[in-house]
Every structure is written in structure tokens, then in C-alpha cells.
N, C-alpha and C. Protein backbone atom coordinates (compact mmCIF):
# COMPACT_ATOMS: atom_id res chain seq x y z
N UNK A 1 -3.58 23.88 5.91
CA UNK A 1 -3.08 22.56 6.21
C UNK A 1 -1.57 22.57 6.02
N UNK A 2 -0.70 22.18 6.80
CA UNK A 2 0.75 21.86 6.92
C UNK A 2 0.87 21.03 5.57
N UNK A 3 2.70 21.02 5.26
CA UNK A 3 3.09 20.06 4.85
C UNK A 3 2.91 18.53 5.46
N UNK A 4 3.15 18.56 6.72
CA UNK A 4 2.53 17.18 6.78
C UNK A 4 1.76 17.04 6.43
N UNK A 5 0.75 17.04 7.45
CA UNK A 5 -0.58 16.83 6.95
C UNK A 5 -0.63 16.48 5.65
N UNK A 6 -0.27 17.45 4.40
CA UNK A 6 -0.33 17.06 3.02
C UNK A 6 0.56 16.09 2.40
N UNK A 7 1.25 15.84 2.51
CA UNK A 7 2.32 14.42 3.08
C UNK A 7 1.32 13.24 2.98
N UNK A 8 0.67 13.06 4.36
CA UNK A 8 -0.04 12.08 5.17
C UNK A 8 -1.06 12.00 3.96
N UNK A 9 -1.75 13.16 3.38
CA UNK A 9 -2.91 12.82 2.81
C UNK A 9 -2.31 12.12 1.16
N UNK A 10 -1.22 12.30 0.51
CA UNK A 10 -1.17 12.16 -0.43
C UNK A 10 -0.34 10.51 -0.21
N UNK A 11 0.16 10.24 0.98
CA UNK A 11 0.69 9.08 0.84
C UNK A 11 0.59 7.54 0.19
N UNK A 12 -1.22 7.68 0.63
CA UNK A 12 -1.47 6.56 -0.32
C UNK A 12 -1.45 6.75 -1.69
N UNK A 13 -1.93 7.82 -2.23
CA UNK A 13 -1.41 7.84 -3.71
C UNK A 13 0.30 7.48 -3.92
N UNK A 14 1.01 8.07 -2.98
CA UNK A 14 2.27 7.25 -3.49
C UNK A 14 2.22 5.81 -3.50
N UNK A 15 1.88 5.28 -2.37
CA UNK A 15 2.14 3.87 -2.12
C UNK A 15 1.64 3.21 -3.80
N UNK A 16 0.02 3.50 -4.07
CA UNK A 16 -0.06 2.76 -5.30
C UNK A 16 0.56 3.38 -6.90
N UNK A 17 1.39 4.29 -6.70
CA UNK A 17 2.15 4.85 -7.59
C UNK A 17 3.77 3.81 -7.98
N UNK A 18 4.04 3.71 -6.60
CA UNK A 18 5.20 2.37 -6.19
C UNK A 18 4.40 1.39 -6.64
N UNK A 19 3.96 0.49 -6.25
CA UNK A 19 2.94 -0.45 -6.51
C UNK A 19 2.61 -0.77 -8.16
N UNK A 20 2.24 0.51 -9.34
CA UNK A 20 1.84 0.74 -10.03
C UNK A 20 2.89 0.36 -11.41
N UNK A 21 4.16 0.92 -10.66
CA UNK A 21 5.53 1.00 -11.35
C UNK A 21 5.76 -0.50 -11.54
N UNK A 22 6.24 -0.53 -10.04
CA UNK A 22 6.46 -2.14 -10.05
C UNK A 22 5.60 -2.81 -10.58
N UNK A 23 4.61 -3.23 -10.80
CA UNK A 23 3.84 -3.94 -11.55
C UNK A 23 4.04 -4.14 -12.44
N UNK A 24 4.04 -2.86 -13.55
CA UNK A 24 4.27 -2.69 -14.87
C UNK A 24 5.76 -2.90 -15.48
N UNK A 25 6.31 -2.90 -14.68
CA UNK A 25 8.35 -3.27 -14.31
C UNK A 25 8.04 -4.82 -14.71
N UNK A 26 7.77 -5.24 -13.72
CA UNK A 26 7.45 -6.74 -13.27
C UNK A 26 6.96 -7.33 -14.63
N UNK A 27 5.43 -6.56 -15.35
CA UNK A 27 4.83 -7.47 -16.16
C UNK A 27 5.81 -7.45 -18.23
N UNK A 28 6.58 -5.97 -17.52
CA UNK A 28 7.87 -5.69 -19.07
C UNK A 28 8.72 -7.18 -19.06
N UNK A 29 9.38 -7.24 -18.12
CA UNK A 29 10.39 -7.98 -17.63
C UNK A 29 9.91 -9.43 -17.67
N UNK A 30 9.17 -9.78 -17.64
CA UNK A 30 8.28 -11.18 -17.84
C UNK A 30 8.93 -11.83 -16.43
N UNK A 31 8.41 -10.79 -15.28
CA UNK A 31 9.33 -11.34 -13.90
C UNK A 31 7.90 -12.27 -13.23
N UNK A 32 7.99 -12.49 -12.35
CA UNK A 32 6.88 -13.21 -11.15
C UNK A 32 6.35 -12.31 -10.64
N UNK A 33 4.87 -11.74 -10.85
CA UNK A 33 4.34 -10.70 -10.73
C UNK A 33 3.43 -10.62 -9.52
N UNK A 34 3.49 -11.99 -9.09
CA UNK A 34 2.41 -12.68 -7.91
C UNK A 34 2.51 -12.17 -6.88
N UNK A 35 4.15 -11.95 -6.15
CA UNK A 35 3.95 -11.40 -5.14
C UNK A 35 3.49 -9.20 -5.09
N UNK A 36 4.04 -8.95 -6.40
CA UNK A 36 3.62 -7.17 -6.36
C UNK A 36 2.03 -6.93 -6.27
N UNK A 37 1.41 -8.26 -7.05
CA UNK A 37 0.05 -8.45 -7.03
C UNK A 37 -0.61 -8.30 -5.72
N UNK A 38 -0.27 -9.19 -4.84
CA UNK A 38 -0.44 -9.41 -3.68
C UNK A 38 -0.53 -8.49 -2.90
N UNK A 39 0.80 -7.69 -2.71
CA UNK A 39 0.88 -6.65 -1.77
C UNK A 39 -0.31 -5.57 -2.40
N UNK A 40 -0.91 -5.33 -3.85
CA UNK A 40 -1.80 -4.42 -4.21
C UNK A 40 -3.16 -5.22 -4.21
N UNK A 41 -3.24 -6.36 -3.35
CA UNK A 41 -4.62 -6.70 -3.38
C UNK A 41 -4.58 -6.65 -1.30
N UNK A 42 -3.26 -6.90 -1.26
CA UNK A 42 -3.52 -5.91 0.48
C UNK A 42 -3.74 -4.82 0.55
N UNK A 43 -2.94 -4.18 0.01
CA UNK A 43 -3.60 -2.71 -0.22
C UNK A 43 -5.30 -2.37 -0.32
N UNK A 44 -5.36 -3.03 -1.39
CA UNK A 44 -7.08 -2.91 -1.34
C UNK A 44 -8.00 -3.37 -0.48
N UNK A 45 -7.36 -4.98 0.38
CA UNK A 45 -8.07 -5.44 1.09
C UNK A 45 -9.20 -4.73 1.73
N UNK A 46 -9.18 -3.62 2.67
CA UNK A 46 -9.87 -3.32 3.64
C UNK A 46 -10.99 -2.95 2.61
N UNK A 47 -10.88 -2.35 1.07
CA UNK A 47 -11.74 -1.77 0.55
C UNK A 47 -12.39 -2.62 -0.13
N UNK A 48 -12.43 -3.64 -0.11
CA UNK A 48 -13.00 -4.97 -0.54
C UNK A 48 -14.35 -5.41 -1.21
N UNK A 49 -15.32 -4.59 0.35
CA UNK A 49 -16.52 -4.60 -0.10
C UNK A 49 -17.25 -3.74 -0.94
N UNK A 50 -16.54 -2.13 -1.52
CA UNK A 50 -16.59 -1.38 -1.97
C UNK A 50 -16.34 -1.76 -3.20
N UNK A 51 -15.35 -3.06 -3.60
CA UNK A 51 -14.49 -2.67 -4.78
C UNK A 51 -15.30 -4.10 -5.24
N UNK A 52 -16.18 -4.67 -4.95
CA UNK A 52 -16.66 -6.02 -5.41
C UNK A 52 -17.81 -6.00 -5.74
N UNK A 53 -18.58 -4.45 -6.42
CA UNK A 53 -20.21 -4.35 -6.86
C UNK A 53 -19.65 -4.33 -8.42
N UNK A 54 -18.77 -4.65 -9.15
CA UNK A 54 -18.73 -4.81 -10.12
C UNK A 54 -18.25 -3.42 -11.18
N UNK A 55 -17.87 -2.38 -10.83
CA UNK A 55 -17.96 -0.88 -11.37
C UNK A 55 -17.74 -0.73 -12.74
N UNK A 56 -16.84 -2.07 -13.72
CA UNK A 56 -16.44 -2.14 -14.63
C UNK A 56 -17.35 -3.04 -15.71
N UNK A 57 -17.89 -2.68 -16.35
CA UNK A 57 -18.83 -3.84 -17.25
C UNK A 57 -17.60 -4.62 -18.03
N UNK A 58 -17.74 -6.38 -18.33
CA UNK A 58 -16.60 -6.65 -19.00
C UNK A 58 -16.18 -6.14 -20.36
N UNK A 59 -15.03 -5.85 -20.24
CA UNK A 59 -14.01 -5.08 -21.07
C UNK A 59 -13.54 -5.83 -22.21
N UNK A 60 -13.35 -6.06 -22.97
CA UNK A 60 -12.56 -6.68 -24.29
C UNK A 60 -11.37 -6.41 -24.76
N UNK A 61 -11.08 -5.07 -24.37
CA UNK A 61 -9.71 -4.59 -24.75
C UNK A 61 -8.56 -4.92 -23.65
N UNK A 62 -7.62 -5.89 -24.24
CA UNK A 62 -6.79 -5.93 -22.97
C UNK A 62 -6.10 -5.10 -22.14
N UNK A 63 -6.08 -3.84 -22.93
CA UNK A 63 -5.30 -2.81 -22.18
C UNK A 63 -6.09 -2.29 -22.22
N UNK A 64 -7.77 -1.76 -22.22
CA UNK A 64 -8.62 -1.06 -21.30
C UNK A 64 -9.13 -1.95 -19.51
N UNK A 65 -8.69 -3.42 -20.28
CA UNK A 65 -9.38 -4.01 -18.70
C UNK A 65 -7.67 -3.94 -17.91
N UNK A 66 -6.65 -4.19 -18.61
CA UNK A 66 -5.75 -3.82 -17.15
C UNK A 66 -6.00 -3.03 -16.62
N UNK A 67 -6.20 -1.51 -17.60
CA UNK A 67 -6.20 -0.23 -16.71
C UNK A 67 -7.18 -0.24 -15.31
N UNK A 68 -8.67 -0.67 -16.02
CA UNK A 68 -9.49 -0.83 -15.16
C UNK A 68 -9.06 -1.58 -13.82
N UNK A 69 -8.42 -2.64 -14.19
CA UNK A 69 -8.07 -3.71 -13.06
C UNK A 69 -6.75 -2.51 -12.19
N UNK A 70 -5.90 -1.66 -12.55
CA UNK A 70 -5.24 -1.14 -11.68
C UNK A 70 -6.21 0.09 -11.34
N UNK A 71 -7.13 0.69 -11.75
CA UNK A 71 -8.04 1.67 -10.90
C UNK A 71 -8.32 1.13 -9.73
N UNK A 72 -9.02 -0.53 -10.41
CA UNK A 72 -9.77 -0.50 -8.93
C UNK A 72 -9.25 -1.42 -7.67
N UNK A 73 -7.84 -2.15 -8.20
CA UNK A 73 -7.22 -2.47 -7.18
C UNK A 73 -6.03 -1.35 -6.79
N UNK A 74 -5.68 -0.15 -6.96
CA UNK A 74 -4.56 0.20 -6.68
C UNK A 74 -5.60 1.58 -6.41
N UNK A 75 -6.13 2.76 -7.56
CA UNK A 75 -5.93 4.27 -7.50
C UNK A 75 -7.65 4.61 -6.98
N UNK A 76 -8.00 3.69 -6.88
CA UNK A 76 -9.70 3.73 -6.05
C UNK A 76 -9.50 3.92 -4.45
N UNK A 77 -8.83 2.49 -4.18
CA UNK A 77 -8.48 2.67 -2.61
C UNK A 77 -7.70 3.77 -2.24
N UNK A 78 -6.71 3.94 -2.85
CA UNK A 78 -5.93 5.46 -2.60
C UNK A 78 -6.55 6.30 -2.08
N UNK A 79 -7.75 6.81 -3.28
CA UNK A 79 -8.27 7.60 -2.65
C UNK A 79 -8.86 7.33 -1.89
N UNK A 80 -9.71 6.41 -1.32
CA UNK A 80 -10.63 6.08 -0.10
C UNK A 80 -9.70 6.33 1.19
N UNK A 81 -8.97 5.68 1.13
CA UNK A 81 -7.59 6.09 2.07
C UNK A 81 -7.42 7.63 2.49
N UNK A 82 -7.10 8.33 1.05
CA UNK A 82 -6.58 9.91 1.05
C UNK A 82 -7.60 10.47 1.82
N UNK A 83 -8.93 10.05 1.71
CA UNK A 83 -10.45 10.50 2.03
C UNK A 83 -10.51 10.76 3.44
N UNK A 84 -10.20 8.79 3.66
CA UNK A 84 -10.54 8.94 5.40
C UNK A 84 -9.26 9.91 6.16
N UNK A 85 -8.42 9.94 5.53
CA UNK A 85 -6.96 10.30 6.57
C UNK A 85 -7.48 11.91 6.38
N UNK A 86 -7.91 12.37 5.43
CA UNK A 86 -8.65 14.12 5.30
C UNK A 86 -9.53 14.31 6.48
N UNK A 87 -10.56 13.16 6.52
CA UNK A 87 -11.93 13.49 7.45
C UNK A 87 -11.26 13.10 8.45
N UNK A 88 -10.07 12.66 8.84
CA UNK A 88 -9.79 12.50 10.16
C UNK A 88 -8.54 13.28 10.60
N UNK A 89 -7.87 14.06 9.96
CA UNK A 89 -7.42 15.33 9.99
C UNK A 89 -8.28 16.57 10.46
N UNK A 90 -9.11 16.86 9.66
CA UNK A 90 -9.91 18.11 10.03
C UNK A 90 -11.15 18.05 11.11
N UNK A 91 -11.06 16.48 11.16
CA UNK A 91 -11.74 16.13 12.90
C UNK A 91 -11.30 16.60 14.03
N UNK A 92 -9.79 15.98 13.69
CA UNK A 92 -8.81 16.40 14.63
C UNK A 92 -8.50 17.57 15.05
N UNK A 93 -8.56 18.72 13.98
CA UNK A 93 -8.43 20.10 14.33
C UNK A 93 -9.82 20.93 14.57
N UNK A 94 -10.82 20.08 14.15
CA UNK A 94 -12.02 20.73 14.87
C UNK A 94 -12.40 20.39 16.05
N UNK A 95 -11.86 19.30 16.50
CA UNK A 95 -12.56 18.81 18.49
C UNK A 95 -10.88 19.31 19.04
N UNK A 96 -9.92 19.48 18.36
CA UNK A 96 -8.84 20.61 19.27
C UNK A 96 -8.93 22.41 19.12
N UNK A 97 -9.65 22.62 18.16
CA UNK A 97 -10.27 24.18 17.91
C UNK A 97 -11.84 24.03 19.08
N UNK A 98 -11.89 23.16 19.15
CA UNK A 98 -13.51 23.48 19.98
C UNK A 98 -12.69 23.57 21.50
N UNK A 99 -12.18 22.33 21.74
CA UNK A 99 -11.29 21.68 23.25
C UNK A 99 -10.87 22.88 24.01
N UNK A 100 -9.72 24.13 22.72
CA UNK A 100 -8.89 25.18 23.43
C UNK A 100 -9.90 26.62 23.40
N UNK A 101 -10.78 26.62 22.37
CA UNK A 101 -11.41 28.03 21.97
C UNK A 101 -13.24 27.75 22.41
């Protein structure tokens, strides 16, 4: 696999790495956290129905349920993301390895 390619696949882990920072920037700073929120619950959007069976039993510790709460809105979808952009990479080079050979 190319550098791109590996690029492409790791991108969403950056995005919620940015995302991740800022947040935690945001929640030091006692800034307005609503809109970084936002953009990491778009982020997750598409994964929505995946991310709403509950995966976390409730938590008590406030800093075990943030963490939880940034797994599964930020480093869950990532990977679901990293996942599909893989299976649709090596799609791609298997119906153009079949197409020419």
C-alpha cells in the first residue's frame, strides 16, 4: 500500500485526534465547548446507529465516563471510517488487478 493510501486510511484518526485536542483545550480553558462538540457529534453522525446500543454500562467516575464519551463519539467512528476507506481501497485494487490481468 502507498503512502497515500496510508494517509487516506489514517485520516480519520487524525481528524478525531484534532477534535480530541480541541475539546480538551476548550474544556481547560473553561471556553464554549458546544460548537467542538458539535462538529464531533457530526463526525459521528453517520455512525449513529452503531454508537446508540449502549456499549458503556453507566460509569460513576467522571473521568472514566468522559473517556468513554470521547471513544464513542470521536475514536470508534474513526475507526469505522479507517475500516470502510481500507475495504474500499483494496476493492479498488482488486476489480483493477482483475479489469487489467
Amino acid at each position: 500500500m502507498g503512502w497515500t493510501r496510508r494517509l487516506l486510511v489514517a485520516f480519520p484518526f487524525a481528524i478525531a485526534c484534532v477534535l480530541n485536542v480541541l475539546m480538551i483545550a476548550a474544556d481547560r480553558l473553561h471556553l464554549h465547548r458546544e460548537h467542538i462538540a458539535g462538529y464531533g457529534f457530526l463526525f459521528a453522525s453517520p455512525w449513529g446507529w452503531v454508537l446508540d446500543f449502549g456499549w458503556f454500562p453507566n460509569i460513576h467516575n467522571r473521568w472514566l465516563r468522559v473517556l468513554s464519551g470521547y471513544a464513542v463519539i470521536l475514536w470508534v467512528p474513526a475507526a469505522l471510517y479507517s475500516g470502510c476507506l481500507w475495504l474500499l481501497l483494496v476493492g479498488l485494487r482488486n476489480w483493477s488487478a482483475r479489469r487489467t490481468g
